[in-house]
C-alpha atoms as a PDB file:
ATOM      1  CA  UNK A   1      75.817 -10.535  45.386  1.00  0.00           C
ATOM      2  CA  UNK A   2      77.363  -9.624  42.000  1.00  0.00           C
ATOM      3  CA  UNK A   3      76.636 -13.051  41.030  1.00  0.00           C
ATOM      4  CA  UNK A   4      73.060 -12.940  41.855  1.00  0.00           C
ATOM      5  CA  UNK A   5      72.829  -9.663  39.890  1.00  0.00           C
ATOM      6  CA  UNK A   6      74.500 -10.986  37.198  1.00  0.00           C
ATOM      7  CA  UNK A   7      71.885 -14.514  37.049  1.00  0.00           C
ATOM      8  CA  UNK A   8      69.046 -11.821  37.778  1.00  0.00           C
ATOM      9  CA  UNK A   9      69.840  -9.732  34.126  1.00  0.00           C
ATOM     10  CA  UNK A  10      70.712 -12.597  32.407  1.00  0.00           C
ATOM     11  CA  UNK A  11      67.376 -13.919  33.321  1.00  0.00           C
ATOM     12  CA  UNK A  12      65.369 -11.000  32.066  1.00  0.00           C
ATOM     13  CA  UNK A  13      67.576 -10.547  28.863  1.00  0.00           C
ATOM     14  CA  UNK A  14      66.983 -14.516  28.594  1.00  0.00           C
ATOM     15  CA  UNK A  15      62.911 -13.629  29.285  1.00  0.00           C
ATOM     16  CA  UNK A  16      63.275 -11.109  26.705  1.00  0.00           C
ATOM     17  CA  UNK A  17      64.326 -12.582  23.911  1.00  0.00           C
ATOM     18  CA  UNK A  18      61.746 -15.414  24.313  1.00  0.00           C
ATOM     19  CA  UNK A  19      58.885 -12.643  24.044  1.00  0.00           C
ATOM     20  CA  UNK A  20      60.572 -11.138  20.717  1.00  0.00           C
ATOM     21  CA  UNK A  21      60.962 -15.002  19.242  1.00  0.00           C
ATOM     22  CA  UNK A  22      56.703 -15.275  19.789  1.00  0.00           C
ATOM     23  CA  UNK A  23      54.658 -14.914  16.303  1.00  0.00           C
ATOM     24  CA  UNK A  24      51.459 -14.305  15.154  1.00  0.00           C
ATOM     25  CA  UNK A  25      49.460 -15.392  12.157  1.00  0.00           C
ATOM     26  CA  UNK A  26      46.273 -13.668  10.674  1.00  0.00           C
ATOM     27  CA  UNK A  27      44.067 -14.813   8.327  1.00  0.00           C
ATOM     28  CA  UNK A  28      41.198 -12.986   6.526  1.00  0.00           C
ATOM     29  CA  UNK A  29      37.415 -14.072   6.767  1.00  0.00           C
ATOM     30  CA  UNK A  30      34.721 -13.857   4.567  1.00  0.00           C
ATOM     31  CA  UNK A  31      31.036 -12.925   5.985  1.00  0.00           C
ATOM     32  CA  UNK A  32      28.307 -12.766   3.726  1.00  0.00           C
ATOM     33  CA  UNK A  33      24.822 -13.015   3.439  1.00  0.00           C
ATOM     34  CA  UNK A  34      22.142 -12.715   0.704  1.00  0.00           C
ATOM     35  CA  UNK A  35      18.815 -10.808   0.691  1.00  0.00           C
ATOM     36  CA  UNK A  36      16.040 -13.050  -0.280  1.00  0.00           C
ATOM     37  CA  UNK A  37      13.074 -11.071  -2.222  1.00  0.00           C
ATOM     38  CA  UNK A  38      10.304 -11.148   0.193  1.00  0.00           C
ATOM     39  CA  UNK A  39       6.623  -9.370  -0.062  1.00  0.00           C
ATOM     40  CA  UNK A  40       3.707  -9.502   1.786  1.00  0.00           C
ATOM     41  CA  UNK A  41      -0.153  -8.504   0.809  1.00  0.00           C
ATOM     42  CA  UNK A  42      -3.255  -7.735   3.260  1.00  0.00           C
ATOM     43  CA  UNK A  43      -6.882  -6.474   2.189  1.00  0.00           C
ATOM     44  CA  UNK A  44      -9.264  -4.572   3.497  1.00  0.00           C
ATOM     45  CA  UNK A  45     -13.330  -5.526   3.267  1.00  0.00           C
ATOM     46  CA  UNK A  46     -15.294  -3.742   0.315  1.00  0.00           C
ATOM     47  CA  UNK A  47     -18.656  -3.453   1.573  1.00  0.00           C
ATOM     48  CA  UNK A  48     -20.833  -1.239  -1.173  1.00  0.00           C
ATOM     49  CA  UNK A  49     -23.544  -1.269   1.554  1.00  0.00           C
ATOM     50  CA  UNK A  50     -27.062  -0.908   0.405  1.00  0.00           C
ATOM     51  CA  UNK A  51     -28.299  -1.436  -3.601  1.00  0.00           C
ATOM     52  CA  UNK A  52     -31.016   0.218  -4.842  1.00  0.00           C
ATOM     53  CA  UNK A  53     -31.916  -0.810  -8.400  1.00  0.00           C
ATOM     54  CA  UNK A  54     -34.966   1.188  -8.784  1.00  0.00           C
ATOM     55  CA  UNK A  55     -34.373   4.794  -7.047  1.00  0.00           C
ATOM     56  CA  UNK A  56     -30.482   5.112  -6.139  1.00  0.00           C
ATOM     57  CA  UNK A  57     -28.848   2.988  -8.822  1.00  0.00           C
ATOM     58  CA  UNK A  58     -30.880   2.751 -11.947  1.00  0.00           C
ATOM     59  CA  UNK A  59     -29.510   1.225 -15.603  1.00  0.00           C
ATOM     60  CA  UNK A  60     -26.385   3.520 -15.859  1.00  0.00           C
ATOM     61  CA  UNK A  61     -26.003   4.752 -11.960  1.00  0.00           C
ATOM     62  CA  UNK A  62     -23.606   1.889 -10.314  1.00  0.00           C
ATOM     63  CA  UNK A  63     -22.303   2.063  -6.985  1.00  0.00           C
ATOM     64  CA  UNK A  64     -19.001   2.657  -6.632  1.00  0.00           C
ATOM     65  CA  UNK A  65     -16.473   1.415  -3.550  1.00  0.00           C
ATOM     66  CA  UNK A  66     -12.811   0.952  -2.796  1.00  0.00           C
ATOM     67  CA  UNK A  67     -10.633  -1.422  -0.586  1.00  0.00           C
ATOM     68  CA  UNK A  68      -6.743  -1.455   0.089  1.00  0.00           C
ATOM     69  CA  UNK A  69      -4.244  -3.663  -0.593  1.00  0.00           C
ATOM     70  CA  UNK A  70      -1.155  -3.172   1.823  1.00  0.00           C
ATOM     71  CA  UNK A  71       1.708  -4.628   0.734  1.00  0.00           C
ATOM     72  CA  UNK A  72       5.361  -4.503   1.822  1.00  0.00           C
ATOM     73  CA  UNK A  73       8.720  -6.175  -0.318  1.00  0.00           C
ATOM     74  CA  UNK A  74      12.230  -5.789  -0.249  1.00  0.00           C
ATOM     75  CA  UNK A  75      13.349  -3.256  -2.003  1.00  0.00           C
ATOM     76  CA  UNK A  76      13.696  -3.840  -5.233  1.00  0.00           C
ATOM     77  CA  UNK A  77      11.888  -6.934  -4.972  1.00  0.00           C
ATOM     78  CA  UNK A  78       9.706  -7.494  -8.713  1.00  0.00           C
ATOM     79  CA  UNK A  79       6.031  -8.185  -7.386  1.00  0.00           C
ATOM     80  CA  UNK A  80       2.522  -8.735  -9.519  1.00  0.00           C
ATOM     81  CA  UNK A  81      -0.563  -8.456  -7.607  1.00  0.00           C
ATOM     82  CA  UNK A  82      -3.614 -10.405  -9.200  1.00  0.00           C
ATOM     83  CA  UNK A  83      -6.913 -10.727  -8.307  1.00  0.00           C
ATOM     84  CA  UNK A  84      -8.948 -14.071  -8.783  1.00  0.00           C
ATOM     85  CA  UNK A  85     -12.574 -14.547 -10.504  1.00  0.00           C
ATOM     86  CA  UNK A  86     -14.455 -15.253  -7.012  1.00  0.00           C
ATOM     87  CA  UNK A  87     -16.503 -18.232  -5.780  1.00  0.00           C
ATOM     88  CA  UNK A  88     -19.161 -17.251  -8.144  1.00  0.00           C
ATOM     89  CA  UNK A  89     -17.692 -16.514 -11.548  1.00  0.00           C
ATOM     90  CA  UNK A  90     -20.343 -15.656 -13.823  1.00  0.00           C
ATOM     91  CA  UNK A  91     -20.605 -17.917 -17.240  1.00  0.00           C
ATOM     92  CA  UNK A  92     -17.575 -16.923 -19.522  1.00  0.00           C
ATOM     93  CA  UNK A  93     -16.089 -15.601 -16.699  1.00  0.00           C
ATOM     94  CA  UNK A  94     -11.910 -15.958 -17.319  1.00  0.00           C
ATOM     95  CA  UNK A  95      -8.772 -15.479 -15.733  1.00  0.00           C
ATOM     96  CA  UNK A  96      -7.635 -12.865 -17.986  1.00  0.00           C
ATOM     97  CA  UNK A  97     -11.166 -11.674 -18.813  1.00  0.00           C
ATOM     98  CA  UNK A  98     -12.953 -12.188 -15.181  1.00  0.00           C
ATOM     99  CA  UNK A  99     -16.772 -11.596 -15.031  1.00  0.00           C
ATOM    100  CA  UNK A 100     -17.384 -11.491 -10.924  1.00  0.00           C
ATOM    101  CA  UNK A 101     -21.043 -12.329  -9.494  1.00  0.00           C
ATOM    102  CA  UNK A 102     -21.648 -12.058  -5.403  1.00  0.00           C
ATOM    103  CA  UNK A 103     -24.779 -14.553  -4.754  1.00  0.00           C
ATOM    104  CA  UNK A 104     -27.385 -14.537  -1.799  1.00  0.00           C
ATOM    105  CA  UNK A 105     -28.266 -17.592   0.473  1.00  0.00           C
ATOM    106  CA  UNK A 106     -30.556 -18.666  -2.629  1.00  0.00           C
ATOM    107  CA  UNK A 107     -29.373 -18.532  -6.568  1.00  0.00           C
ATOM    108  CA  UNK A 108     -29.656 -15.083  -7.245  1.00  0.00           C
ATOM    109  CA  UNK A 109     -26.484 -13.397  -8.415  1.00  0.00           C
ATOM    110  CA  UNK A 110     -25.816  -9.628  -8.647  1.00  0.00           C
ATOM    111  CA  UNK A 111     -22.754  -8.733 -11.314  1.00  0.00           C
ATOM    112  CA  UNK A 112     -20.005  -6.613  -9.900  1.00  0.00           C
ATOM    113  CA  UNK A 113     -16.349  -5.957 -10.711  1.00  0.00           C
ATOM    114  CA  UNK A 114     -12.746  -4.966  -9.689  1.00  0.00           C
ATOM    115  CA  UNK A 115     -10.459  -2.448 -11.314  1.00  0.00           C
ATOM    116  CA  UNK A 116      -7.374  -0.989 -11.541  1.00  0.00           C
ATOM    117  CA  UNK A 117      -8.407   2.260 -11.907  1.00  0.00           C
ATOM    118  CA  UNK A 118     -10.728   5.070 -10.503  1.00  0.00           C
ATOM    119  CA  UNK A 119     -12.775   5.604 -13.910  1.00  0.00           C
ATOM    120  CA  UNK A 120     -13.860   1.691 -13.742  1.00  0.00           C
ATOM    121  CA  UNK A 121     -12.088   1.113 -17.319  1.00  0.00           C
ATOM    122  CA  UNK A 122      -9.454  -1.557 -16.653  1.00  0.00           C
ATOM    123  CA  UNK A 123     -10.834  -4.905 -15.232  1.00  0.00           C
ATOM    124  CA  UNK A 124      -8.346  -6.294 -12.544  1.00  0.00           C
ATOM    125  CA  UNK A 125      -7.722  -9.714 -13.470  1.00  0.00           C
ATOM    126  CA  UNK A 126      -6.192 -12.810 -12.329  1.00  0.00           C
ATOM    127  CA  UNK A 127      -2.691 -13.133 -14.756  1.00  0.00           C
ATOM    128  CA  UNK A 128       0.331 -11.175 -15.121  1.00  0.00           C
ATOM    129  CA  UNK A 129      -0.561  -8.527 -17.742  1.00  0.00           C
ATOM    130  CA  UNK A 130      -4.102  -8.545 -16.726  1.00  0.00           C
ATOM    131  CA  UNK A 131      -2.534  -7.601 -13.168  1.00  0.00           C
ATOM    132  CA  UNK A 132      -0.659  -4.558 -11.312  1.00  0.00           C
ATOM    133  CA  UNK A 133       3.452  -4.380 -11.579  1.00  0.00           C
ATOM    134  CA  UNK A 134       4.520  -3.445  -8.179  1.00  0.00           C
ATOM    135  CA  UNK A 135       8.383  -2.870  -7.102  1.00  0.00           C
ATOM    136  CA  UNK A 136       9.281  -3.098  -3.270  1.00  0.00           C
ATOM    137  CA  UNK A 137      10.763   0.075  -1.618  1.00  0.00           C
ATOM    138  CA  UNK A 138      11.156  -1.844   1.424  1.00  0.00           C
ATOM    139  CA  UNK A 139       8.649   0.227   3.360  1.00  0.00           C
ATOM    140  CA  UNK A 140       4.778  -0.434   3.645  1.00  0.00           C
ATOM    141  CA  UNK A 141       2.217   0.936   0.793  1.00  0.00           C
ATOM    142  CA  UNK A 142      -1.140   0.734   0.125  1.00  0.00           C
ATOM    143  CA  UNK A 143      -2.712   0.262  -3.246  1.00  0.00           C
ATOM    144  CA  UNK A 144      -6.546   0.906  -4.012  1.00  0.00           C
ATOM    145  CA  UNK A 145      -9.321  -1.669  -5.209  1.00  0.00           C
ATOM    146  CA  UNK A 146     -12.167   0.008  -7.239  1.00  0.00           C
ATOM    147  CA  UNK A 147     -15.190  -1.603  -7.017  1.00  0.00           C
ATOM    148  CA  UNK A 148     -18.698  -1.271  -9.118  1.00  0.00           C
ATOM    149  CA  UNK A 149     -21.710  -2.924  -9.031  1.00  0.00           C
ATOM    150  CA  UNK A 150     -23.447  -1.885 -12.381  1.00  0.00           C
ATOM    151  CA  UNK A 151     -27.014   0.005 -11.656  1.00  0.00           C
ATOM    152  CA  UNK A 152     -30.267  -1.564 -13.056  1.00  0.00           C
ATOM    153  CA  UNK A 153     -29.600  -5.262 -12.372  1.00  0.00           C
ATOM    154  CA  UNK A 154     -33.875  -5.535 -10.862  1.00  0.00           C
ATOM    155  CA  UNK A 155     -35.338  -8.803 -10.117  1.00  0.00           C
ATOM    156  CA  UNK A 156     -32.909  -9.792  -7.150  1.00  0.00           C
ATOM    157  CA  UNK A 157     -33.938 -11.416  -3.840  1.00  0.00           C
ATOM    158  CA  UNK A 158     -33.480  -8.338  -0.854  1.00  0.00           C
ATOM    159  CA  UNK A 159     -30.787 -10.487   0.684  1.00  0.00           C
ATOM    160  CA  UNK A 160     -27.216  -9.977   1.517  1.00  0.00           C
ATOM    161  CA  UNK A 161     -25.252 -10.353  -1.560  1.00  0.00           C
ATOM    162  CA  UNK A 162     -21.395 -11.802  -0.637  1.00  0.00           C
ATOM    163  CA  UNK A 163     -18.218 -13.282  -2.502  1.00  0.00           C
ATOM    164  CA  UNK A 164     -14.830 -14.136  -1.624  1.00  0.00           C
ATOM    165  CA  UNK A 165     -11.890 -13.607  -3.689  1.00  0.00           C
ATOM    166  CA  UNK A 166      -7.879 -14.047  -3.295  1.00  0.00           C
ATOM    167  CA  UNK A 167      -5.086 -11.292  -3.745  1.00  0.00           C
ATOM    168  CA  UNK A 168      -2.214 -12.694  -4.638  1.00  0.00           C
ATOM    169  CA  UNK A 169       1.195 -10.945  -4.703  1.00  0.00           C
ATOM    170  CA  UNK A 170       3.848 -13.103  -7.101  1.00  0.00           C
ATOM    171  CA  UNK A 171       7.443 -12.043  -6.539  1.00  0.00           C
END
């Protein structure tokens, strides 16, 4: 019985050592990933609703409306917004410099325009410096259109009056 006792601790000192000769290696891993710059732009309508050139909006009284632009970037993410010259630029009409008409069903046009700003003094045009600077902040915000259609303009058909221009957000 000694002897068995004696195979029995060898064993386990024999079982021992083979768990203190096990290793172990490590290595170290890199994880990465990069944020792209991302936006995204939506408009609302702007429907000015009815024009009166003779009673409402006479030479100097235009009619004034707004739309929103909702955008959402990265944050951080270096965005222009521009606004294009319509389907129905009028003649001499330019990117930079753009001269918007809506038109009715026929071939009348009635002159209108988009701003930057809510006295009606900075045209919103259709190239970088003619455009608005935006930086994302990673959250949704909304930016205002302004909108005028200059009184006086008489001698139009009593039709709807439409156009269809593109925001564009470069990043």
């Amino acid at each position: 019985m000694k002897r068995y006792r004696f195979v029995v601790i060898a064993l386990i000192l024999v079982c021992a050592a083979c768990a203190v000769q096990a290793t172990t290696a490590t290595a170290a891993m890199v994880v990465s990933a990069n944020i792209a710059s991302s936006c995204s732009i939506s408009a609302s309508s702007m429907a000015f609703g009815p024009y009166d050139p003779i009673v409402t909006n006479p030479t100097g009284v235009p009619l004034n409306q707004t739309a929103t632009l909702t955008l959402y970037c990265t944050t951080g993410a270096n965005a222009t917004i521009t606004i294009d010259e319509g389907q129905h630029p009028a003649s001499g009409s330019a990117p930079a410099t753009p001269l918007r008409t809506m038109a009715d069903p026929g071939t009348d046009k009635m002159n209108y325009n988009l701003y930057k700003d809510s006295g009606h003094a900075t045209v919103w045009g259709n190239t970088a410096p003619t455009g608005v600077a935006y930086v994302g902040t990673g959250a949704t915000t909304t930016m205002t259109v302004y909108g005028q259609i200059p009184g006086g303009q008489t001698g139009l058909d009593p039709d709807p009056y439409t156009d269809l221009i593109t925001v564009t957000i470069t990043f």
